[in-house]
Protein backbone atom coordinates (compact mmCIF):
# COMPACT_ATOMS: atom_id res chain seq x y z
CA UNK A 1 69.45 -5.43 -9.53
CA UNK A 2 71.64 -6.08 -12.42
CA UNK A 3 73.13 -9.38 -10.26
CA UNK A 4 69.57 -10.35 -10.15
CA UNK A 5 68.82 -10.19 -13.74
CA UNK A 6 72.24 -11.86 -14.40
CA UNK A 7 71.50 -14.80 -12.21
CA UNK A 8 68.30 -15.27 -13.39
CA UNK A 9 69.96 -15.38 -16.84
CA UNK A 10 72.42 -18.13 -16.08
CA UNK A 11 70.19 -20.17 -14.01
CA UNK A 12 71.93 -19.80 -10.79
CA UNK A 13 68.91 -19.84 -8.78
CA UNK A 14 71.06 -19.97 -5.45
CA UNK A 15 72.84 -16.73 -6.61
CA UNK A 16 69.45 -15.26 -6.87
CA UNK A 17 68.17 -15.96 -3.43
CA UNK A 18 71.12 -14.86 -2.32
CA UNK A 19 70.46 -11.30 -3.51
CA UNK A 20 67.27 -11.13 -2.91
CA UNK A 21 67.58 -11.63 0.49
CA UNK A 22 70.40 -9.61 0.98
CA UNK A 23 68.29 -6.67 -0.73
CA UNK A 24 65.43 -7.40 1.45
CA UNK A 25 67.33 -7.13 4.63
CA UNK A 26 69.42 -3.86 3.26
CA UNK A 27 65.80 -2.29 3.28
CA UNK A 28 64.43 -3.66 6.80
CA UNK A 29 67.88 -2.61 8.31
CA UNK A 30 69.36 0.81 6.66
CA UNK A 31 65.10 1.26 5.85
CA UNK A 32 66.53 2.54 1.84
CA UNK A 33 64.63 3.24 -0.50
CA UNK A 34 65.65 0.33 -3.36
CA UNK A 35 66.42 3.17 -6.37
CA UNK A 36 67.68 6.06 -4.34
CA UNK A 37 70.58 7.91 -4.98
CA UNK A 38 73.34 8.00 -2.47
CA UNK A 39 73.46 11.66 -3.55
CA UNK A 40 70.27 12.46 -2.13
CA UNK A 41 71.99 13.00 1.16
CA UNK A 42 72.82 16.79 1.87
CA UNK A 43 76.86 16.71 1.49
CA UNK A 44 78.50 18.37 5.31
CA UNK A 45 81.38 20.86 5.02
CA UNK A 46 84.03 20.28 7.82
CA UNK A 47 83.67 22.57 10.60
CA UNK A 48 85.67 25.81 10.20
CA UNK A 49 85.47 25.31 6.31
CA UNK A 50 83.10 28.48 4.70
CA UNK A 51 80.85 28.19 1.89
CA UNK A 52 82.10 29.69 -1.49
């Protein structure tokens, strides 16, 4: 959201759409939460590979 804020800063209203829309259709298509971690995601050990 910092793009957004910077846009909106600078006037560039067609930068702004831009992002917008390309957050809204992140969340419709990948349904993300829009402040999640990508570390929220259990992490998968190879196969074969024991735990320590």
């Amino acid at each position: 959201m910092r793009l957004l804020r910077l846009a909106v800063e600078k006037q560039r209203w067609d930068l702004a759409a831009h992002t917008i829309v390309l957050v809204a259709a992140r969340l419709l298509n990948n349904e993300e939460k829009p402040h999640a971690s990508k570390r929220e995601t259990k992490k998968r050990r190879p196969k074969g590979q024991s735990e320590r």
